[in-house]
C-alpha atoms as a PDB file:
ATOM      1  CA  UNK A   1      17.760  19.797 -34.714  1.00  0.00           C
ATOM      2  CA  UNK A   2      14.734  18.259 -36.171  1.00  0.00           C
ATOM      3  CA  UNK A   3      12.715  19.616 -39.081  1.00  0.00           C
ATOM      4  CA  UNK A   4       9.572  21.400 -38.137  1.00  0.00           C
ATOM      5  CA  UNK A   5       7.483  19.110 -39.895  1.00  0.00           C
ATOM      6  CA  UNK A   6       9.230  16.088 -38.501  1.00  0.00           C
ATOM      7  CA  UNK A   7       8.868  17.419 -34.980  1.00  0.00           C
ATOM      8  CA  UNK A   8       4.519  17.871 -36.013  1.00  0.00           C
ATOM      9  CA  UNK A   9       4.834  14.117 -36.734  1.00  0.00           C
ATOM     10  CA  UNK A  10       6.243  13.201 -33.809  1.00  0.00           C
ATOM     11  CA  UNK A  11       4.165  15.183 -31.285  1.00  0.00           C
ATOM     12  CA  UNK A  12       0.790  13.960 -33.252  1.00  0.00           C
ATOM     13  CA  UNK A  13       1.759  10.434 -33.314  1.00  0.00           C
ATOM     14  CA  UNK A  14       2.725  10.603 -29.761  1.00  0.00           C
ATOM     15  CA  UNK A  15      -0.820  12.511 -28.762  1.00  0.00           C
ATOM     16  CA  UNK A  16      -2.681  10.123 -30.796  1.00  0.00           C
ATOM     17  CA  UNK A  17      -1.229   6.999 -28.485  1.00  0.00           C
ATOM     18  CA  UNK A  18      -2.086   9.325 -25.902  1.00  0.00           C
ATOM     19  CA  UNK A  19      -5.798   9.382 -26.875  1.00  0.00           C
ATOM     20  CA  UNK A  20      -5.782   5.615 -27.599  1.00  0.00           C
ATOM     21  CA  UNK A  21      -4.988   4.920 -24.304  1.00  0.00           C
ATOM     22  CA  UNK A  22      -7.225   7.222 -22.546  1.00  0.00           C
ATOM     23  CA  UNK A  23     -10.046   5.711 -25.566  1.00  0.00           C
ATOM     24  CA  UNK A  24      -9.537   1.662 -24.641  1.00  0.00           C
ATOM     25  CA  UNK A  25      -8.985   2.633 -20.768  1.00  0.00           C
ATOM     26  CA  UNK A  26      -5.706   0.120 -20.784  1.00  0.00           C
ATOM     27  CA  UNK A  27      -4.060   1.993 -18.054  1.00  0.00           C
ATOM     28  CA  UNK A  28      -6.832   2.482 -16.369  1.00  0.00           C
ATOM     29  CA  UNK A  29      -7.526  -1.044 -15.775  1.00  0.00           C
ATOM     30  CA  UNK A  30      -3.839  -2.143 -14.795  1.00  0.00           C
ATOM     31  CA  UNK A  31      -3.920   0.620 -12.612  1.00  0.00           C
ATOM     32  CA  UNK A  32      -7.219  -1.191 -10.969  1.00  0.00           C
ATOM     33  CA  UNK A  33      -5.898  -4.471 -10.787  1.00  0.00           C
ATOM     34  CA  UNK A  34      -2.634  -3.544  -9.521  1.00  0.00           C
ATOM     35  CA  UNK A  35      -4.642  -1.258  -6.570  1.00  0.00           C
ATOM     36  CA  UNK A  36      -7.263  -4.049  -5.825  1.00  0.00           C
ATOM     37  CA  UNK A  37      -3.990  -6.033  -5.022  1.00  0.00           C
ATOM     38  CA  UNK A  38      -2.492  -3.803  -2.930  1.00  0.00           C
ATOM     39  CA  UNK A  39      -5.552  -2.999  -1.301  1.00  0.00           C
ATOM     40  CA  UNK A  40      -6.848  -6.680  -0.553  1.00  0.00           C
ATOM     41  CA  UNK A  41      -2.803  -8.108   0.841  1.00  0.00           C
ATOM     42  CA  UNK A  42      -3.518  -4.755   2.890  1.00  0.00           C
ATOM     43  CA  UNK A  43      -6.874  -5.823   4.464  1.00  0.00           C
ATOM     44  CA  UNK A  44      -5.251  -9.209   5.006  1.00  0.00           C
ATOM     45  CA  UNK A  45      -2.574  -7.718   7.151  1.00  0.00           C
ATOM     46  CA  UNK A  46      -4.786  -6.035   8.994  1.00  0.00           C
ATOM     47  CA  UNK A  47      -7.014  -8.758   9.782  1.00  0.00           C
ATOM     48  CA  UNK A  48      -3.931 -10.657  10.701  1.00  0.00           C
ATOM     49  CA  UNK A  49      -2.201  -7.913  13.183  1.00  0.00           C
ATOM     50  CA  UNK A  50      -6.005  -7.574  14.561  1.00  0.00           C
ATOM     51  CA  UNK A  51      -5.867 -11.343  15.416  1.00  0.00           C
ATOM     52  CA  UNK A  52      -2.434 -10.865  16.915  1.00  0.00           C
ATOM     53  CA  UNK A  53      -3.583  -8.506  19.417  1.00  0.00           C
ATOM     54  CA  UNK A  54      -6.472 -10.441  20.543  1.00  0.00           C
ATOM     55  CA  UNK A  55      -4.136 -13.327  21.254  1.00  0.00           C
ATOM     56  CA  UNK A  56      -1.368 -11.383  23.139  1.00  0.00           C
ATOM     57  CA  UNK A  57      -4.514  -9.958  25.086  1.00  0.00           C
ATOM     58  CA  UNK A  58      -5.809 -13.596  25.927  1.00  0.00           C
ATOM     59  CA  UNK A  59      -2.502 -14.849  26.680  1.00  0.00           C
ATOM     60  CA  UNK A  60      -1.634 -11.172  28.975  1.00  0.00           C
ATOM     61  CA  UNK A  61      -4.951 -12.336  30.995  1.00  0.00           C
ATOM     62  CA  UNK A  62      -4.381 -15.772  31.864  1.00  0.00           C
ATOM     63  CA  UNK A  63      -3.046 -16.934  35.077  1.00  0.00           C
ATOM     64  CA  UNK A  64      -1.511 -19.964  35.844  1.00  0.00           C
ATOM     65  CA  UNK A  65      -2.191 -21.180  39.840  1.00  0.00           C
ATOM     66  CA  UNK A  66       0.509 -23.280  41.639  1.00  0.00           C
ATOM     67  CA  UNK A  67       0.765 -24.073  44.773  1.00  0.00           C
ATOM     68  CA  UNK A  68       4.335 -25.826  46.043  1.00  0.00           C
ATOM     69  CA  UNK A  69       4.183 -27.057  49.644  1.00  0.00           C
ATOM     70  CA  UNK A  70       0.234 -26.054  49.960  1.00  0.00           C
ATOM     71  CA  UNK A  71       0.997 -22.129  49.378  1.00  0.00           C
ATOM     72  CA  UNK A  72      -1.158 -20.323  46.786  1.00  0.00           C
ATOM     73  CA  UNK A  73       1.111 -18.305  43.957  1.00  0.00           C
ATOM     74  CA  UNK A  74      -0.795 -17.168  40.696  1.00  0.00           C
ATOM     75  CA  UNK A  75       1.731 -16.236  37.474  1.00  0.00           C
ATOM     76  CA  UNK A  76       0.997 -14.393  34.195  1.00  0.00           C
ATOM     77  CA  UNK A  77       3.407 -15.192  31.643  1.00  0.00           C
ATOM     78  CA  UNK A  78       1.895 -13.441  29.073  1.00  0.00           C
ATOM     79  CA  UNK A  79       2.737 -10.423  30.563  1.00  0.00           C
ATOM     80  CA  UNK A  80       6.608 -10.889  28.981  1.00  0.00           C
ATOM     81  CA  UNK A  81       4.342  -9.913  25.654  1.00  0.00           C
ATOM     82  CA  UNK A  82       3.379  -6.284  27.347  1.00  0.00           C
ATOM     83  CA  UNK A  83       6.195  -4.432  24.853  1.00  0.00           C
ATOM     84  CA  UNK A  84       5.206  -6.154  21.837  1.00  0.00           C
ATOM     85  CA  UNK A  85       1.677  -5.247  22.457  1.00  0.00           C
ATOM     86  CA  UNK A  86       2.188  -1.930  21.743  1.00  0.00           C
ATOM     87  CA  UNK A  87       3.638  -2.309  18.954  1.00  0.00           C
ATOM     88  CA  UNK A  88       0.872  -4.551  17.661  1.00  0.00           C
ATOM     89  CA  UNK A  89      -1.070  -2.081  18.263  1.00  0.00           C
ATOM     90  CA  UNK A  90       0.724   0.665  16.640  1.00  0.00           C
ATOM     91  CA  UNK A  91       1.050  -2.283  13.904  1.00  0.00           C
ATOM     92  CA  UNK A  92      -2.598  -2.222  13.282  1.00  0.00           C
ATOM     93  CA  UNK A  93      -2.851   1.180  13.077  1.00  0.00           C
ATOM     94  CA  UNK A  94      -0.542   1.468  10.020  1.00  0.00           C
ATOM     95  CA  UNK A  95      -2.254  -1.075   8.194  1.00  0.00           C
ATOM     96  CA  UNK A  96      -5.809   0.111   8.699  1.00  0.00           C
ATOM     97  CA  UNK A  97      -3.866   3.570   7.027  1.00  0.00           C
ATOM     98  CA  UNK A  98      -2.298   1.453   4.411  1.00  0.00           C
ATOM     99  CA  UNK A  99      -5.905   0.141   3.500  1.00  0.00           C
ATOM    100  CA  UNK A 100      -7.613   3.585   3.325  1.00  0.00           C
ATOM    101  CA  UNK A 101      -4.679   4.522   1.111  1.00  0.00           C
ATOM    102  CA  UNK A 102      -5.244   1.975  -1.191  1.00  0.00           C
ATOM    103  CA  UNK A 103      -9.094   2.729  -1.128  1.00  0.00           C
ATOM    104  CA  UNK A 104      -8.506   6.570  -1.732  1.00  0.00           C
ATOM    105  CA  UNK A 105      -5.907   5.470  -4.393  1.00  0.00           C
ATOM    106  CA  UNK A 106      -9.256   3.212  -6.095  1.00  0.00           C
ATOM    107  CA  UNK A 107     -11.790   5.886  -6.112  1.00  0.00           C
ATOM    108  CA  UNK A 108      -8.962   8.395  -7.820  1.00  0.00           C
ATOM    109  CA  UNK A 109      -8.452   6.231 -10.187  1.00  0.00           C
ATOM    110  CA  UNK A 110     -12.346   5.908 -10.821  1.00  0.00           C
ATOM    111  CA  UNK A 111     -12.391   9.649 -10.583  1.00  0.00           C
ATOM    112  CA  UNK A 112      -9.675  10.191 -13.283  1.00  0.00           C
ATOM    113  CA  UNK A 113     -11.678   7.820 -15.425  1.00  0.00           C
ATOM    114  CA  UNK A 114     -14.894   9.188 -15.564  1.00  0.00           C
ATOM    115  CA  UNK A 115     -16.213  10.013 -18.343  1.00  0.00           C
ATOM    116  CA  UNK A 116     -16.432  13.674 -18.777  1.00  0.00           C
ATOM    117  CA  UNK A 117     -12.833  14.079 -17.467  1.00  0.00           C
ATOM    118  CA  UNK A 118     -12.341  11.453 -20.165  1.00  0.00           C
ATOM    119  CA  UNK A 119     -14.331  13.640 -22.784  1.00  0.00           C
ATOM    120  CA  UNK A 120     -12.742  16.732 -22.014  1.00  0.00           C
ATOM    121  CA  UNK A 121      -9.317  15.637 -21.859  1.00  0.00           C
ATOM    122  CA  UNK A 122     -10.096  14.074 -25.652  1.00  0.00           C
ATOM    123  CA  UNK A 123     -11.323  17.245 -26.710  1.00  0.00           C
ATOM    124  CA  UNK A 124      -8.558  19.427 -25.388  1.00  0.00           C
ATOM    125  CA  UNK A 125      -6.044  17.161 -27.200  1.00  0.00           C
ATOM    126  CA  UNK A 126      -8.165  16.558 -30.521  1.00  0.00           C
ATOM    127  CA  UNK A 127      -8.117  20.622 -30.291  1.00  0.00           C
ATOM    128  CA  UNK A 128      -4.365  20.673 -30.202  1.00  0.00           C
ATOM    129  CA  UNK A 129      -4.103  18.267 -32.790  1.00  0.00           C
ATOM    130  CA  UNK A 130      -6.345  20.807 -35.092  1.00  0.00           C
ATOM    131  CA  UNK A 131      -4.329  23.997 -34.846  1.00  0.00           C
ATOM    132  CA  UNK A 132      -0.749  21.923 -34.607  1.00  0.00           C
ATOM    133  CA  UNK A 133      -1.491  21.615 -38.455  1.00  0.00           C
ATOM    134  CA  UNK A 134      -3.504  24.975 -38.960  1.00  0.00           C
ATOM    135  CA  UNK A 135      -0.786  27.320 -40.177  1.00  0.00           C
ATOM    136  CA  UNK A 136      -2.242  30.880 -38.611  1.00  0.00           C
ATOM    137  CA  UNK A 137      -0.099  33.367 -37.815  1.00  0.00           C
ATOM    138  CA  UNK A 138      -3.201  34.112 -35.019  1.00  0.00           C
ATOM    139  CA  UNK A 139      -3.167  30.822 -33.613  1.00  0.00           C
ATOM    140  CA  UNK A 140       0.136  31.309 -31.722  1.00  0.00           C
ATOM    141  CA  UNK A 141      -1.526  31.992 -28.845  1.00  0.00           C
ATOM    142  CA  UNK A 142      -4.711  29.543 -28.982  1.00  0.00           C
ATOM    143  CA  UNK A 143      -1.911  27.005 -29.962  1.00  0.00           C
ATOM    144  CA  UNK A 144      -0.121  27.884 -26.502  1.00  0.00           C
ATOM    145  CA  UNK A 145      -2.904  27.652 -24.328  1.00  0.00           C
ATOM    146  CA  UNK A 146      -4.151  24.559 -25.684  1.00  0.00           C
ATOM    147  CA  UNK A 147      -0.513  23.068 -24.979  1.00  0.00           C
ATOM    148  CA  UNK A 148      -0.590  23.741 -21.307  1.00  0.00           C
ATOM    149  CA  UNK A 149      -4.529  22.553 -21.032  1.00  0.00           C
ATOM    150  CA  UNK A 150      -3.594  19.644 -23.049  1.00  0.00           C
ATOM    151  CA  UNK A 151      -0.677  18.749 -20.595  1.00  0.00           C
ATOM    152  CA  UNK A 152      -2.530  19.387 -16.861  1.00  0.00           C
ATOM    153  CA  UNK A 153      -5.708  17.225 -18.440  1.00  0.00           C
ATOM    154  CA  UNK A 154      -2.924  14.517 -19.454  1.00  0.00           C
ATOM    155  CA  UNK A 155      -1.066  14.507 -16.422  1.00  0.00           C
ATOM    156  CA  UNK A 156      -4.306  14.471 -14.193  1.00  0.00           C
ATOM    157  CA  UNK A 157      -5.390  11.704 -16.486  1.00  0.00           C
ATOM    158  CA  UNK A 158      -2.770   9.028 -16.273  1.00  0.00           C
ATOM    159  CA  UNK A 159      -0.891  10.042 -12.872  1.00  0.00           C
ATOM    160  CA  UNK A 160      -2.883   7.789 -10.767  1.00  0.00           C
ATOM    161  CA  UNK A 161      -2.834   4.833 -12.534  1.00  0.00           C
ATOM    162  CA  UNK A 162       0.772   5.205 -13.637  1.00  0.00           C
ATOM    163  CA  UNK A 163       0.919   6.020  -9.609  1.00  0.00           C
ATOM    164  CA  UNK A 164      -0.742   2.610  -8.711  1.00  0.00           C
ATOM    165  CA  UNK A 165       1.571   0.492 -11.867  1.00  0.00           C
ATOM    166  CA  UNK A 166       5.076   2.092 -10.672  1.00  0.00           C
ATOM    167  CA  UNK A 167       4.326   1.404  -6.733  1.00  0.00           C
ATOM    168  CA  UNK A 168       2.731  -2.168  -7.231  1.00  0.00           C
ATOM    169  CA  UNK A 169       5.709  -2.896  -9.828  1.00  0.00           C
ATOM    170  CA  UNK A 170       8.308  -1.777  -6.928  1.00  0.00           C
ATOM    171  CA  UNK A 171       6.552  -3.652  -4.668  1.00  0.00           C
ATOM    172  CA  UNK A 172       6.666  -6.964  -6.656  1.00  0.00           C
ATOM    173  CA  UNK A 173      10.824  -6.290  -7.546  1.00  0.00           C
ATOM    174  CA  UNK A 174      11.010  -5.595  -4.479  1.00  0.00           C
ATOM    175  CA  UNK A 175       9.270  -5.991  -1.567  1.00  0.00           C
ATOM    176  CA  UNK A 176       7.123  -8.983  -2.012  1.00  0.00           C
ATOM    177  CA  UNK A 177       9.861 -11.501  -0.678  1.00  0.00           C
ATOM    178  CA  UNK A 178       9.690  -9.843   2.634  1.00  0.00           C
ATOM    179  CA  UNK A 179       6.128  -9.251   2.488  1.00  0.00           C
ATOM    180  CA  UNK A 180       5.504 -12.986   2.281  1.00  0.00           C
ATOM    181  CA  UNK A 181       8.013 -14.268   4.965  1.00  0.00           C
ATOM    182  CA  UNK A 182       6.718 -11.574   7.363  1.00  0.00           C
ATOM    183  CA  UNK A 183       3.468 -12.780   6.639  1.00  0.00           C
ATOM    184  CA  UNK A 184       4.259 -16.465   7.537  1.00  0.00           C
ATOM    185  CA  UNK A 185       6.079 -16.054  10.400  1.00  0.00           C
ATOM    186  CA  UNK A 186       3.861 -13.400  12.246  1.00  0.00           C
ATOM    187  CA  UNK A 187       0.644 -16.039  10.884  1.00  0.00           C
ATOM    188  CA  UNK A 188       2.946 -18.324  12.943  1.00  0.00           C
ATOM    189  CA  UNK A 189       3.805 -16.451  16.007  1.00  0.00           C
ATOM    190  CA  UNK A 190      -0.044 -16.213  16.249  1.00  0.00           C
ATOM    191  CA  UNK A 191      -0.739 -19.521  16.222  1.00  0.00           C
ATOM    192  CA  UNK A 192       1.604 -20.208  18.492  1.00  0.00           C
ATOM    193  CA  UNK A 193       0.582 -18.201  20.992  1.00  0.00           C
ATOM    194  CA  UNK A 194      -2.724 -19.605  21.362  1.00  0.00           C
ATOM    195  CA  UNK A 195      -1.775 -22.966  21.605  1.00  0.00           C
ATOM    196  CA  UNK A 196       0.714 -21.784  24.571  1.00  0.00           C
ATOM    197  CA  UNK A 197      -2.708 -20.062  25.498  1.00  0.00           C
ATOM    198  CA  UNK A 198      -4.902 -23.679  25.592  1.00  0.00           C
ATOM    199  CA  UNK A 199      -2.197 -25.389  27.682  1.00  0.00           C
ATOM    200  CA  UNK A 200      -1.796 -23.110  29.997  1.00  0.00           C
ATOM    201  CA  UNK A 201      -5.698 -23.511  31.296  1.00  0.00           C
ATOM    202  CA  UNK A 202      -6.565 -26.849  30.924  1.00  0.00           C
ATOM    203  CA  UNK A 203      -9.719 -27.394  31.644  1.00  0.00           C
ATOM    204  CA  UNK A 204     -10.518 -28.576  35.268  1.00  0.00           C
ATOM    205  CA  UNK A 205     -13.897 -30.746  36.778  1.00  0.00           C
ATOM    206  CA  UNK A 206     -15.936 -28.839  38.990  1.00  0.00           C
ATOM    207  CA  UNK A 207     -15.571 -28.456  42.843  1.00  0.00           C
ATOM    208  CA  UNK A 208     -18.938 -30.219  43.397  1.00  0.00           C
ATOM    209  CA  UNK A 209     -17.664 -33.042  40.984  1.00  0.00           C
ATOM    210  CA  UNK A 210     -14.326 -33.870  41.910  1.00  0.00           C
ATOM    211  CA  UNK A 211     -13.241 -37.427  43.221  1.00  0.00           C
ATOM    212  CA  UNK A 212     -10.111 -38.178  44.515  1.00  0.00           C
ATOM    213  CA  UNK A 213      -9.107 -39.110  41.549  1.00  0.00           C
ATOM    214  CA  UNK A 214      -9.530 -35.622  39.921  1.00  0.00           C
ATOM    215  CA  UNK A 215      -8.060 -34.253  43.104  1.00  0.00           C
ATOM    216  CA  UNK A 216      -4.839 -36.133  42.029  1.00  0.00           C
ATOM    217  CA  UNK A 217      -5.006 -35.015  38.488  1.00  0.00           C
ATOM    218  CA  UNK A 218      -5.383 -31.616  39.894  1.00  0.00           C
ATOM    219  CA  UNK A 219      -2.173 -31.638  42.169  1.00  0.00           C
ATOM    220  CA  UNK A 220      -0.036 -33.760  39.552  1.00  0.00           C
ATOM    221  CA  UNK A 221      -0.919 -30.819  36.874  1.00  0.00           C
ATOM    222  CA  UNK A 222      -0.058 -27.996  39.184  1.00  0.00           C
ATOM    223  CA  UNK A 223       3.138 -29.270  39.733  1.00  0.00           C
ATOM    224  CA  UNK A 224       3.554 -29.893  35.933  1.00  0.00           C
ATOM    225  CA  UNK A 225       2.737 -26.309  35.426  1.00  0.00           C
ATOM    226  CA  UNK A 226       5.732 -25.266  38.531  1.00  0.00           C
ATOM    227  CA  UNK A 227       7.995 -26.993  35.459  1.00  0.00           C
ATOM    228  CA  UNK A 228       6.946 -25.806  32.753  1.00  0.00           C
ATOM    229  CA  UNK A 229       6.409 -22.313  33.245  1.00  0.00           C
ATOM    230  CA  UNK A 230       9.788 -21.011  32.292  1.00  0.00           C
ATOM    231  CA  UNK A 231       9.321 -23.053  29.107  1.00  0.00           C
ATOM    232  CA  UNK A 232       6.583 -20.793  28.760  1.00  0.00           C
ATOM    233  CA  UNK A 233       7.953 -17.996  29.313  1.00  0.00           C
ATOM    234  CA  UNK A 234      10.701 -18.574  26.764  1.00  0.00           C
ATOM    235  CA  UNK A 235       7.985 -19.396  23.830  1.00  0.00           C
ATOM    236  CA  UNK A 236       6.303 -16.038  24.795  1.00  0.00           C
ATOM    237  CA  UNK A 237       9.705 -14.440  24.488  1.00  0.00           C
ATOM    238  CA  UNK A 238      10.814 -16.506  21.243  1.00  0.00           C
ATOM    239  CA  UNK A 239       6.966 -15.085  19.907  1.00  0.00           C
ATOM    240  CA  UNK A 240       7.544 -11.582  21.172  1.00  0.00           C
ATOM    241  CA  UNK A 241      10.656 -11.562  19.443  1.00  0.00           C
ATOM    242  CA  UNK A 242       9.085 -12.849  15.990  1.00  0.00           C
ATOM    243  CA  UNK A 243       6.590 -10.490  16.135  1.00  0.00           C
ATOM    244  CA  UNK A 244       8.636  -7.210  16.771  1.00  0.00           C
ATOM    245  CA  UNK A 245      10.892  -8.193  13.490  1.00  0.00           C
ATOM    246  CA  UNK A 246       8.676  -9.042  11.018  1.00  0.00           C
ATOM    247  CA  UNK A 247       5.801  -6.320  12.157  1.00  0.00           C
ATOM    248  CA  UNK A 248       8.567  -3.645  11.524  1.00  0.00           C
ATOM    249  CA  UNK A 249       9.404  -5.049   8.378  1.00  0.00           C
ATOM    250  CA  UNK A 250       6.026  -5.413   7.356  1.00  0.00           C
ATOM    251  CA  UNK A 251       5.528  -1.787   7.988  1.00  0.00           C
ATOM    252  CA  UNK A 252       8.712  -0.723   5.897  1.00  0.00           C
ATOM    253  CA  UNK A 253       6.751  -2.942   3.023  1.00  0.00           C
ATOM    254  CA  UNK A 254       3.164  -0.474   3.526  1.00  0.00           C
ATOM    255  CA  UNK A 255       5.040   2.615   4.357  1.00  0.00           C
ATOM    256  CA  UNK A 256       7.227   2.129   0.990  1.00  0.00           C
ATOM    257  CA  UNK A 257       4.463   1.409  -1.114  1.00  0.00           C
ATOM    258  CA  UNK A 258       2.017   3.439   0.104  1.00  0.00           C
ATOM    259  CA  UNK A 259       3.592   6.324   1.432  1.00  0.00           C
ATOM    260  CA  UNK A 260       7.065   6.947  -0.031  1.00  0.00           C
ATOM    261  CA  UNK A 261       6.452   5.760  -3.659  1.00  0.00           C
ATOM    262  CA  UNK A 262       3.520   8.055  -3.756  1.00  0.00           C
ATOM    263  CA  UNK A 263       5.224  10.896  -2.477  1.00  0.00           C
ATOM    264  CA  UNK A 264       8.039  10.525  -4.549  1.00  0.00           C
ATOM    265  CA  UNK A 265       5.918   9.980  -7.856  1.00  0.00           C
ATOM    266  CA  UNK A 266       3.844  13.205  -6.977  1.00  0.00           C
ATOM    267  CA  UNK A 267       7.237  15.572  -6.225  1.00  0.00           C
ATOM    268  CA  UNK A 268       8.551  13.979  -9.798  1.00  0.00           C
ATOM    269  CA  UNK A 269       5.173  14.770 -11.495  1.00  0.00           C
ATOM    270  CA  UNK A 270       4.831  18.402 -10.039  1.00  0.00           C
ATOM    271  CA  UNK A 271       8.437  18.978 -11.174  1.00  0.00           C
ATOM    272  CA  UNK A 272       7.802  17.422 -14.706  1.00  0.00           C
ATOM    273  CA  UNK A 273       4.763  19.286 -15.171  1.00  0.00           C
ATOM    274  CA  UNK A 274       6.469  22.894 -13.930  1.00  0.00           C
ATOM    275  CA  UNK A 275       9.387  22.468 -16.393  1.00  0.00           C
ATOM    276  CA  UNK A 276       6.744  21.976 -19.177  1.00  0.00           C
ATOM    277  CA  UNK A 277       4.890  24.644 -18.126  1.00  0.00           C
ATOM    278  CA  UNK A 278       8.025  27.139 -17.420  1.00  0.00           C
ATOM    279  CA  UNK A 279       9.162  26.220 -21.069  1.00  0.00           C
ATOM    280  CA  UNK A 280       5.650  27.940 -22.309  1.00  0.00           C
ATOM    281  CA  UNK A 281       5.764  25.413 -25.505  1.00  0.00           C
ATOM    282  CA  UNK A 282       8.162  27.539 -27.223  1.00  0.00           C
ATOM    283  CA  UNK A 283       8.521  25.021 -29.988  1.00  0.00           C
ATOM    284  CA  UNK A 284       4.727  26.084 -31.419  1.00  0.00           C
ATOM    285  CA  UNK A 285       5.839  29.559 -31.283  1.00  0.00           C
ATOM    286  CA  UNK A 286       9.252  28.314 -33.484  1.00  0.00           C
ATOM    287  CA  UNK A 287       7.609  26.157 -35.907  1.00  0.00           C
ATOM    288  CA  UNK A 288       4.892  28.553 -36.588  1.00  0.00           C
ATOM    289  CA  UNK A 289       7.460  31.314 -37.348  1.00  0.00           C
ATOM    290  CA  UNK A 290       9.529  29.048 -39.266  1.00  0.00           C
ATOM    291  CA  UNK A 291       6.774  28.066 -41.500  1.00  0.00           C
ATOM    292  CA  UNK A 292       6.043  31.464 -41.934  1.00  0.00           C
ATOM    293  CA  UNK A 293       8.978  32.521 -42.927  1.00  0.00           C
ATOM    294  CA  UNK A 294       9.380  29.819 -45.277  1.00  0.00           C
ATOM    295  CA  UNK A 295       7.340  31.616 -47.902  1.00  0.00           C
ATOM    296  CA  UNK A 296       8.503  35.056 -47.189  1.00  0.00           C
ATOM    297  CA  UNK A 297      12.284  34.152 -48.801  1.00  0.00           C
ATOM    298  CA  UNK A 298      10.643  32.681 -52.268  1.00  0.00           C
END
């Protein structure tokens, strides 16, 4: 066990870093940084699964027209992409979520540093501070209650941005490989869609304009589309397939870091803070009596 006095030194050295950091607002910018990261790669995503749904759209909507041995047939290929519009969809949905996490996560943090939750919080520790070394017999209880104010007003304080450090630090251990080939390849999947999208359709001369010559061109690229429409098919497929993996996995990445990490942090704060709390401080009560006594025995 510790000396009382020893245990003082401690607890006002630690509550002095304390009010150092909450004074020069180092967290507090990390914490910013580190959210204005998440937020923008968020927003990026977003714009990105937006872009893939307008694509799968386009390419669900065009037709391709052949006609072997003078019969009319019209195809959709991009209709293979039906499933994977969905999830696209559902796709975009979690990332316009993920973004208005990260933007509730911002204006917490500029909540938590505002200045009179700043001032307060100072005040309720400098108070501490004042009867830690005021050796009253009647302070017991003042001491007590400024323990547990002191504690919620420090917890409030730094639990966002120490929210926003521990989530963007698991992301960058940890999920930022996948987040970057996910990225790529569904960047990829888009682009190749719409270039499957241009050939498809090219364009044609009008009716009014056409020679014989376009009337060839005409016939010769019908047939070349009766070829190559199972080629088609199969890049649509090889796309769809691109898509569905690496839009789940970038979910898992936004869900993690914006859901679960959060979630967990809170439950670990709450029980941090009620185990505090339960204890009642019973080390002020201790000292105090032991310094009391102290002078009783001589």
């Amino acid at each position: 066990m510790f000396h009382p006095l020893t245990r003082k030194f401690t607890y006002s050295l630690l509550l002095i870093v304390l009010m150092a950091l909450i004074q020069f607002g180092t967290l507090d910018r990390l914490g910013h940084e580190y959210t204005e990261a998440g937020f923008k790669r968020a927003l990026v995503v977003f714009a990105l699964s937006r872009g893939l749904n307008g694509v799968i759209s386009v390419a669900q909507g065009t037709e391709v027209a052949i006609e072997p041995v003078g019969i009319g047939l019209n195809f959709k290929p991009g209709e293979i992409l039906d499933p994977v519009n969905d999830l696209v969809e559902r796709f975009s949905w979690v990332m316009l979520a993920s973004s208005t996490s990260f933007g509730i996560q911002r204006v917490l943090l500029d909540a938590m540093a505002s200045s009179w939750l700043t001032y307060i919080t100072l005040g309720a520790v400098a108070s501490l501070l004042w009867v830690l070394w005021w050796p009253s017999q009647s302070l017991i209880g003042t001491r007590r209650f400024l323990c547990r104010i002191a504690l919620v007003l420090l917890v409030l304080r730094f639990s966002v941005a120490l929210m926003a450090i521990g989530s963007e630090s698991f992301y960058r251990a940890f999920l930022a490989p996948q987040y970057s080939e996910s990225q790529t390849q569904l960047e990829q999947a888009a682009t190749h869609i719409g270039e499957v999208n241009s050939e498809i359709q090219p364009p044609l001369a009008k009716a009014d304009e056409r020679s014989l010559l376009d009337e060839a061109k005409r016939v010769y690229e019908t047939a070349t589309r009766a070829i190559d429409i199972e080629s088609r098919m199969a890049a649509f497929n090889q796309a769809a397939t691109h898509i569905s993996e690496h839009a789940i996995q970038m979910i898992v990445v936004f869900l993690m870091q914006t859901v679960l990490f959060p979630l967990a942090s809170i439950w670990l704060l709450l029980q941090l803070l009620k185990r505090l709390l339960r204890a009642r401080m019973e080390w002020v009560g201790r000292d105090l009596n032991k310094e009391q006594a102290a002078p009783e025995k001589h």
